[in-house]
Protein backbone atom coordinates (compact mmCIF):
# COMPACT_ATOMS: atom_id res chain seq x y z
CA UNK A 1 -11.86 53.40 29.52
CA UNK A 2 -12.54 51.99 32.90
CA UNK A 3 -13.92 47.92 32.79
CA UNK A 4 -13.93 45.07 35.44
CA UNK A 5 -13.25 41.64 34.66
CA UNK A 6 -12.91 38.52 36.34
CA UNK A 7 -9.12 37.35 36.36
CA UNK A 8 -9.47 34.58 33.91
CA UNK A 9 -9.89 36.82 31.31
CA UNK A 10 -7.33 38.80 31.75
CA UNK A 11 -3.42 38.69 32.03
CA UNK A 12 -2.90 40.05 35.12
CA UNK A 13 -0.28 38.41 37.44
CA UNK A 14 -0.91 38.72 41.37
CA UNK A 15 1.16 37.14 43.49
CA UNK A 16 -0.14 33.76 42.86
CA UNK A 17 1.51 31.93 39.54
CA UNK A 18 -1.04 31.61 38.18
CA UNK A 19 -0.38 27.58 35.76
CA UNK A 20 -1.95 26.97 32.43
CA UNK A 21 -4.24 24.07 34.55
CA UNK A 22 -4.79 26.24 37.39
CA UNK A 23 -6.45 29.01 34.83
CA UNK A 24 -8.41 25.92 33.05
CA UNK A 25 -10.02 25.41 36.66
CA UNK A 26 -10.55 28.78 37.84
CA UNK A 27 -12.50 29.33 34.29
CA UNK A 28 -14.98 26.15 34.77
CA UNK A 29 -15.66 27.70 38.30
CA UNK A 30 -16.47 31.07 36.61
CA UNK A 31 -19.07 29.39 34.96
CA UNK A 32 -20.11 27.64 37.54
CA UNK A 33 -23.83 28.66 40.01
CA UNK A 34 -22.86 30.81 43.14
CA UNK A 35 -23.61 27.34 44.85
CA UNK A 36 -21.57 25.28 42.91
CA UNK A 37 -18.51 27.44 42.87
CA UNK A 38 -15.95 25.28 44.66
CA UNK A 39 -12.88 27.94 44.46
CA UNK A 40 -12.50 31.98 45.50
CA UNK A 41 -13.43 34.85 42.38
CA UNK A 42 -10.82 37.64 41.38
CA UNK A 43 -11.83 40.75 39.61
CA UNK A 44 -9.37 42.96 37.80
CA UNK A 45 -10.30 46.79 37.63
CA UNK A 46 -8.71 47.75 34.06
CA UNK A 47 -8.18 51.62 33.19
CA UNK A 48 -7.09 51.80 29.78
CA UNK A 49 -6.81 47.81 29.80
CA UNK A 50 -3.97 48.76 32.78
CA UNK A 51 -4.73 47.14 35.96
CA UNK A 52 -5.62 48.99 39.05
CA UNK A 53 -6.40 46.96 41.10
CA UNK A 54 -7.82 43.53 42.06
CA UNK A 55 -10.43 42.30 44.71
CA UNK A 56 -10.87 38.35 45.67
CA UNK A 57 -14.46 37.33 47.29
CA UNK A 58 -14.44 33.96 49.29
CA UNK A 59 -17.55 31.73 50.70
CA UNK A 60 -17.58 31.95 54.34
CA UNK A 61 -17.17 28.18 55.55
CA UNK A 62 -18.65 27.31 52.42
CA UNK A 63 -21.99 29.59 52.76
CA UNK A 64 -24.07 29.73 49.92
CA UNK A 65 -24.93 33.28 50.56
CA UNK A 66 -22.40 34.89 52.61
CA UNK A 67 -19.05 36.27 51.58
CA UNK A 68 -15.63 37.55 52.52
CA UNK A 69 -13.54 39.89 50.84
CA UNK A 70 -10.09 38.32 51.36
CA UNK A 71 -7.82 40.31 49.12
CA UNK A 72 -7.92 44.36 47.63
CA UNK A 73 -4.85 46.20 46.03
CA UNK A 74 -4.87 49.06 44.25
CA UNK A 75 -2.84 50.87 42.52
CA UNK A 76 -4.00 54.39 41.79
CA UNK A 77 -7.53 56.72 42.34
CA UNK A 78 -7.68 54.22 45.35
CA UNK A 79 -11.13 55.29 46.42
CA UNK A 80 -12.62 54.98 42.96
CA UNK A 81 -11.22 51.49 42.15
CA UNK A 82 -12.07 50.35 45.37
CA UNK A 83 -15.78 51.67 45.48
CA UNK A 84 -16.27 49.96 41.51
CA UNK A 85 -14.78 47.06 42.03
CA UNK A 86 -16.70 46.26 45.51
CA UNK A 87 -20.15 47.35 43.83
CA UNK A 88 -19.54 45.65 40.95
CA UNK A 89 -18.90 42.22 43.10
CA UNK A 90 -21.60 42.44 45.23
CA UNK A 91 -24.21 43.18 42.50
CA UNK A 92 -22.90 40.49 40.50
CA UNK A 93 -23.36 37.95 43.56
CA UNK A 94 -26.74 39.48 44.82
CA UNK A 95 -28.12 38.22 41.47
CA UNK A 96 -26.89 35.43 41.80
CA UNK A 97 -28.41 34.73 44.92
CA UNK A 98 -26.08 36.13 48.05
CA UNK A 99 -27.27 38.31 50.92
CA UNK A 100 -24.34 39.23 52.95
CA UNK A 101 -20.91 40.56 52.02
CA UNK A 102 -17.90 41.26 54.93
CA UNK A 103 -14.55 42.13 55.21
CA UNK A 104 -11.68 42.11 58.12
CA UNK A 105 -8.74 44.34 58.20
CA UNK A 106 -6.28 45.90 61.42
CA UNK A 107 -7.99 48.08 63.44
CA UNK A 108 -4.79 50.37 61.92
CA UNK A 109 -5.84 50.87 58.67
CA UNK A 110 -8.04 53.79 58.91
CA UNK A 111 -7.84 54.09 55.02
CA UNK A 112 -9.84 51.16 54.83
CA UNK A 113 -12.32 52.05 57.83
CA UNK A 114 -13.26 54.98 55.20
CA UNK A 115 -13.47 53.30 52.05
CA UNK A 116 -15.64 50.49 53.59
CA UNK A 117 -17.95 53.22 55.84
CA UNK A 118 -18.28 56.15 54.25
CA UNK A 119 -17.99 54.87 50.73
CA UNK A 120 -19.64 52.01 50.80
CA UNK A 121 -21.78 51.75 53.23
CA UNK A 122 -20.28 49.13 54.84
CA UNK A 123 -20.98 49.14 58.96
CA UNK A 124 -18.75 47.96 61.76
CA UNK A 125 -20.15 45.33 63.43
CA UNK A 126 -17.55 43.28 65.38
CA UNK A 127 -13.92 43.20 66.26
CA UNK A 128 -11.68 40.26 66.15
CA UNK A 129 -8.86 39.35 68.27
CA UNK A 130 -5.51 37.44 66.78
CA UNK A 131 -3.46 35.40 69.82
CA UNK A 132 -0.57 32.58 68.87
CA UNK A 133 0.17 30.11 70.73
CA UNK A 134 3.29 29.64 71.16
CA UNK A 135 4.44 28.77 74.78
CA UNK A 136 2.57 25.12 75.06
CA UNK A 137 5.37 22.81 76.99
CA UNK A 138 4.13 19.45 75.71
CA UNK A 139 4.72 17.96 79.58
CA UNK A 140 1.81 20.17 80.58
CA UNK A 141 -0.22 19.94 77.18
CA UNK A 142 -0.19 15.81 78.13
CA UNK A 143 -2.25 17.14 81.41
CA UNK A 144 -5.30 17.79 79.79
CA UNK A 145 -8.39 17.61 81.88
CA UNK A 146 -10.47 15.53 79.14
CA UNK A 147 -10.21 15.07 75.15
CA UNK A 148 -12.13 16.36 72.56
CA UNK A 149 -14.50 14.07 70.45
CA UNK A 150 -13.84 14.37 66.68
CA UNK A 151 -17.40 15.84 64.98
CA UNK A 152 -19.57 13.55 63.62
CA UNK A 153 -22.00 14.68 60.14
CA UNK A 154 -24.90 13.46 62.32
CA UNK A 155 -24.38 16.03 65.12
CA UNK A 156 -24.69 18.62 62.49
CA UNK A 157 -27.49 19.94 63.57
CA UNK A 158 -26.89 19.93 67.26
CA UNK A 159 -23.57 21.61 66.93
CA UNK A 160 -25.45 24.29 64.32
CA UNK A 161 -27.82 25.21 67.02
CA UNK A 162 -25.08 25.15 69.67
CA UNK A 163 -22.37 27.82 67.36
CA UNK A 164 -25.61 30.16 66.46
CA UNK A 165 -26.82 30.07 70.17
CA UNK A 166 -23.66 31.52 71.50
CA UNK A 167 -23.88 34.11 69.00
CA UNK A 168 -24.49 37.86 70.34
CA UNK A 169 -28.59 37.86 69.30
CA UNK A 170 -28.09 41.21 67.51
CA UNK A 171 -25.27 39.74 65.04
CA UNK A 172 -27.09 36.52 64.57
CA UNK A 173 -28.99 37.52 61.36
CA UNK A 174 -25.31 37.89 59.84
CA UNK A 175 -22.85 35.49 61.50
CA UNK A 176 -24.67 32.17 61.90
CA UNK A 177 -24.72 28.58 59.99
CA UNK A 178 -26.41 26.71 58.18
CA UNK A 179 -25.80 23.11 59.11
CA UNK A 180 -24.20 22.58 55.64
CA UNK A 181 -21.40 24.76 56.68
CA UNK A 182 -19.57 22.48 59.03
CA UNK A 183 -19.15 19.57 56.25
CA UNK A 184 -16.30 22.24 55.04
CA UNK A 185 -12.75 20.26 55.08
CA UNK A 186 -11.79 21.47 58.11
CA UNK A 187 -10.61 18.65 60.94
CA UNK A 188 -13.52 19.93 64.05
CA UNK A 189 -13.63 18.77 67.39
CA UNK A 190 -16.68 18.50 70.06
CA UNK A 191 -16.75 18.71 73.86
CA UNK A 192 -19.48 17.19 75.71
CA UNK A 193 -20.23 16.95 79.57
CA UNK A 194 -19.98 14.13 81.77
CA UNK A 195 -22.83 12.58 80.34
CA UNK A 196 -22.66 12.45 77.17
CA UNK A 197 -25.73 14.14 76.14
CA UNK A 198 -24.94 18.02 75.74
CA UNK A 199 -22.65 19.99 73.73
CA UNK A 200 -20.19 22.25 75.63
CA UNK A 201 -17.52 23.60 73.01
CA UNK A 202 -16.73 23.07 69.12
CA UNK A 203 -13.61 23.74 68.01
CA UNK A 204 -12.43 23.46 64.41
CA UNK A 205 -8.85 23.36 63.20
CA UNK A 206 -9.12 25.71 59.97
CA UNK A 207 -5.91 26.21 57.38
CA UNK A 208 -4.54 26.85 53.89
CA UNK A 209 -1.54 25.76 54.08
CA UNK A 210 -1.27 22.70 56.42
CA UNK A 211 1.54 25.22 58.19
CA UNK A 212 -0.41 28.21 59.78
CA UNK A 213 -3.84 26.41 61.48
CA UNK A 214 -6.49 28.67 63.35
CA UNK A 215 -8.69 27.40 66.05
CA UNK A 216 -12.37 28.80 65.13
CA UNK A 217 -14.58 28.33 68.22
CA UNK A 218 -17.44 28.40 70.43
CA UNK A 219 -17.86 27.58 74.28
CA UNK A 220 -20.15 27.46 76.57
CA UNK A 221 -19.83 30.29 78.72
CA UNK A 222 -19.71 28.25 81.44
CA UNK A 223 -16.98 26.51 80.68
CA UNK A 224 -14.70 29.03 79.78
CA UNK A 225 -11.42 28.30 81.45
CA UNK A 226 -11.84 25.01 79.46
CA UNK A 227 -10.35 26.38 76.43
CA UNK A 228 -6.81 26.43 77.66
CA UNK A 229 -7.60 22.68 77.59
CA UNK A 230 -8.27 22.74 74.58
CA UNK A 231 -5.87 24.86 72.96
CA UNK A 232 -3.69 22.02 74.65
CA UNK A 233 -5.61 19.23 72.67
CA UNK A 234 -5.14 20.75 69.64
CA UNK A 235 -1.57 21.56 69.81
CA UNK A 236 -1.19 17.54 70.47
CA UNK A 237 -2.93 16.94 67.88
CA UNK A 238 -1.23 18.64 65.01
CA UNK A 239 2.12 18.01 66.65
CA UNK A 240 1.45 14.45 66.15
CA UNK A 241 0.64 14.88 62.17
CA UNK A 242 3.54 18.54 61.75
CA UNK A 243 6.99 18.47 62.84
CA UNK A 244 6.24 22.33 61.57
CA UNK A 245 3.36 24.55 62.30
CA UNK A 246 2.00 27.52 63.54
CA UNK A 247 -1.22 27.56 65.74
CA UNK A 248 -3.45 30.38 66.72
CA UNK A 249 -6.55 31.28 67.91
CA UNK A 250 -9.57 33.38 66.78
CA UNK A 251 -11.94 35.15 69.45
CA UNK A 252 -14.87 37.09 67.69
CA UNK A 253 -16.45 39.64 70.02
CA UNK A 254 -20.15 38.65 68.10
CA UNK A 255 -20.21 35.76 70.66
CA UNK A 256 -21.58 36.46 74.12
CA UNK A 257 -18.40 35.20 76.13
CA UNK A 258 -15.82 36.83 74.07
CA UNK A 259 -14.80 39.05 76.63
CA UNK A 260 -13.90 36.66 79.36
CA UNK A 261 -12.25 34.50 76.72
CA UNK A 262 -10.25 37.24 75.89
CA UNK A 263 -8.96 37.59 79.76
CA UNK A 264 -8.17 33.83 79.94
CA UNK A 265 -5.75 34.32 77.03
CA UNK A 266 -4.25 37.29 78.39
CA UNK A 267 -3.86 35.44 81.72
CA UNK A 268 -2.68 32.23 80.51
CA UNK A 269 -0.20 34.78 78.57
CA UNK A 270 -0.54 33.63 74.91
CA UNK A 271 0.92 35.89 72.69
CA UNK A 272 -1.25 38.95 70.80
CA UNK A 273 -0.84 39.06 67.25
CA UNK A 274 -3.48 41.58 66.20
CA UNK A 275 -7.04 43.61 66.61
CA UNK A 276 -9.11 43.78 63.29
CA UNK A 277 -12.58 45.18 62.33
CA UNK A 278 -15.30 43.35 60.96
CA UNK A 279 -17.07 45.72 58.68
CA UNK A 280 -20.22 44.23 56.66
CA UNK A 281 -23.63 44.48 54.39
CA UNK A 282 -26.46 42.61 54.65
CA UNK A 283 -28.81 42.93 51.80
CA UNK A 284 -31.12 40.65 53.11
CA UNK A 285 -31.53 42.82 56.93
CA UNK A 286 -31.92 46.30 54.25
CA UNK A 287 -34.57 44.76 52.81
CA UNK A 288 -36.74 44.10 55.84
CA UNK A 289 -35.47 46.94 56.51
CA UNK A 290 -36.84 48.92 53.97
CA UNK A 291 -40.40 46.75 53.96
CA UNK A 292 -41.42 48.81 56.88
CA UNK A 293 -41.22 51.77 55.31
CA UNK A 294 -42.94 50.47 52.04
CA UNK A 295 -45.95 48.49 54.12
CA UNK A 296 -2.62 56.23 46.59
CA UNK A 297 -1.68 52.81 46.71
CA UNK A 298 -3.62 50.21 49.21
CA UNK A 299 -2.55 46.39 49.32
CA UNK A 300 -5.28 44.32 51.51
CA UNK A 301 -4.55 40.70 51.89
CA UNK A 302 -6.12 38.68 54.94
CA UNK A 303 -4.23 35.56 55.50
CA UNK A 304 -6.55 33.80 57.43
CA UNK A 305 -9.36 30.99 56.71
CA UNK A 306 -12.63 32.95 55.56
């Protein structure tokens, strides 16, 4: 007998330990409205009431409608498990009110490429580029051309329009905020020209651990050598609060500049960590979609901030 369940009610044991009061939360958040839901969901695939695998879903920046899929073992019949437990999710959350589902893996693992294209339906619709920094000498960091202003909640909407503008116009639809989604925990910076009076680059410091942070960005394309200023900025920054941390930086090839970005890094020579697909669905873009015609064993685990 093959059933799903959400972890909570069962006793499997992933690699999180998994406290009596850490269960009592998790189950109040199961009960929980997709908006209200304040921690990540795990689902158990059960064959026989054996596990076989597991899949975690995660709100992107704290979207009320768009998801990540963050973790996926599994065990055995790998393509079955994975293609239940997925469909299962994402029905589950469509009902509930959520339109877009995503996941990102290395560019290496072809095994997921399949399960996610061909057996899901999944489509590739972005890459994303890993680089650590890790050769900032603090006498040059202190050189700094200008300073980042920390966010304020009343330049919400400003800074919204600012991230989604920068935003390749075809992935748009899938990858931009709400203004909601930058009150999300995360320390965020803003950089502003000379005047005062126009957003050039938001930056914002993202992190599970308070040991591995990742700089999520966008920057005027303009201004593009200005992130090695920035990368600077923040590196002060935390090494005022960490004796110990690791910093990196994101680049997402769905924004327009990504490419030159990309060079800058290369140049400057920060260190490359990794390539990774962004495969996706977006129920919301079928739909409209669809109007016109009408009238062996896998462990996933993404360590990153979704």
């Amino acid at each position: 007998m093959f059933e799903i369940k959400n972890i909570v009610f069962t006793n499997y044991k992933s690699d999180e330990k998994q406290a009596f009061l850490k269960a009592f939360v998790r189950f109040f958040n199961y009960l929980f409205p997709l908006r209200l839901k304040f921690l990540n969901e795990s689902f158990v695939a059960l064959k026989d009431s054996k596990p076989t695998g597991l899949i975690t879903f995660d709100k992107d920046s704290k979207s009320f409608s768009r998801f990540k899929i963050t973790k996926l073992i599994l065990e055995d019949e790998a393509i079955f498990t994975a293609s239940r437990l997925v469909k299962y999710v994402t029905t589950r959350y469509r009902a509930m009110g959520a339109q877009s589902f995503y996941v990102v893996f290395d560019e290496t693992r072809s095994d997921l490429a399949g399960i996610f294209k061909d057996e899901l339906n999944f489509r590739n619709c972005g890459s994303e580029y890993l680089y650590k920094i890790s050769n900032i000498q603090e006498k040059n960091a202190t050189k700094c051309s200008f300073f980042l202003k920390p966010y304020k909640k009343e330049e919400g909407r400003t800074v919204c329009n600012f991230y989604n503008e920068n935003i390749n116009s075809y992935n748009r639809v899938l990858f931009s905020r709400e203004i909601y989604q930058f009150s999300n925990g995360f320390e965020k910076f803003v950089f502003y020209n000379e005047k005062q009076d126009k957003i050039l680059g938001y930056f914002e410091i993202a992190t599970k651990n308070n040991i591995d942070f990742y700089i999520n960005f966008s920057i005027d394309a303009a201004y593009n050598i200005y992130i090695i200023d920035a990368i600077k900025f923040i590196y002060l920054k935390l090494k005022q609060k960490y004796k110990k941390f690791n910093l990196y930086i994101k680049v997402k090839d769905y924004f327009m500049n990504s490419k030159e970005i990309l060079t800058i890094l290369k140049e400057n020579n920060f260190e490359f960590v990794s390539k990774s697909h962004i495969f996706a669905k977006d129920y919301l873009r079928e739909i409209k979609d669809m109007s016109l015609f009408k009238n062996t064993k896998i462990i996933f685990n993404d360590p990153t901030t979704a």
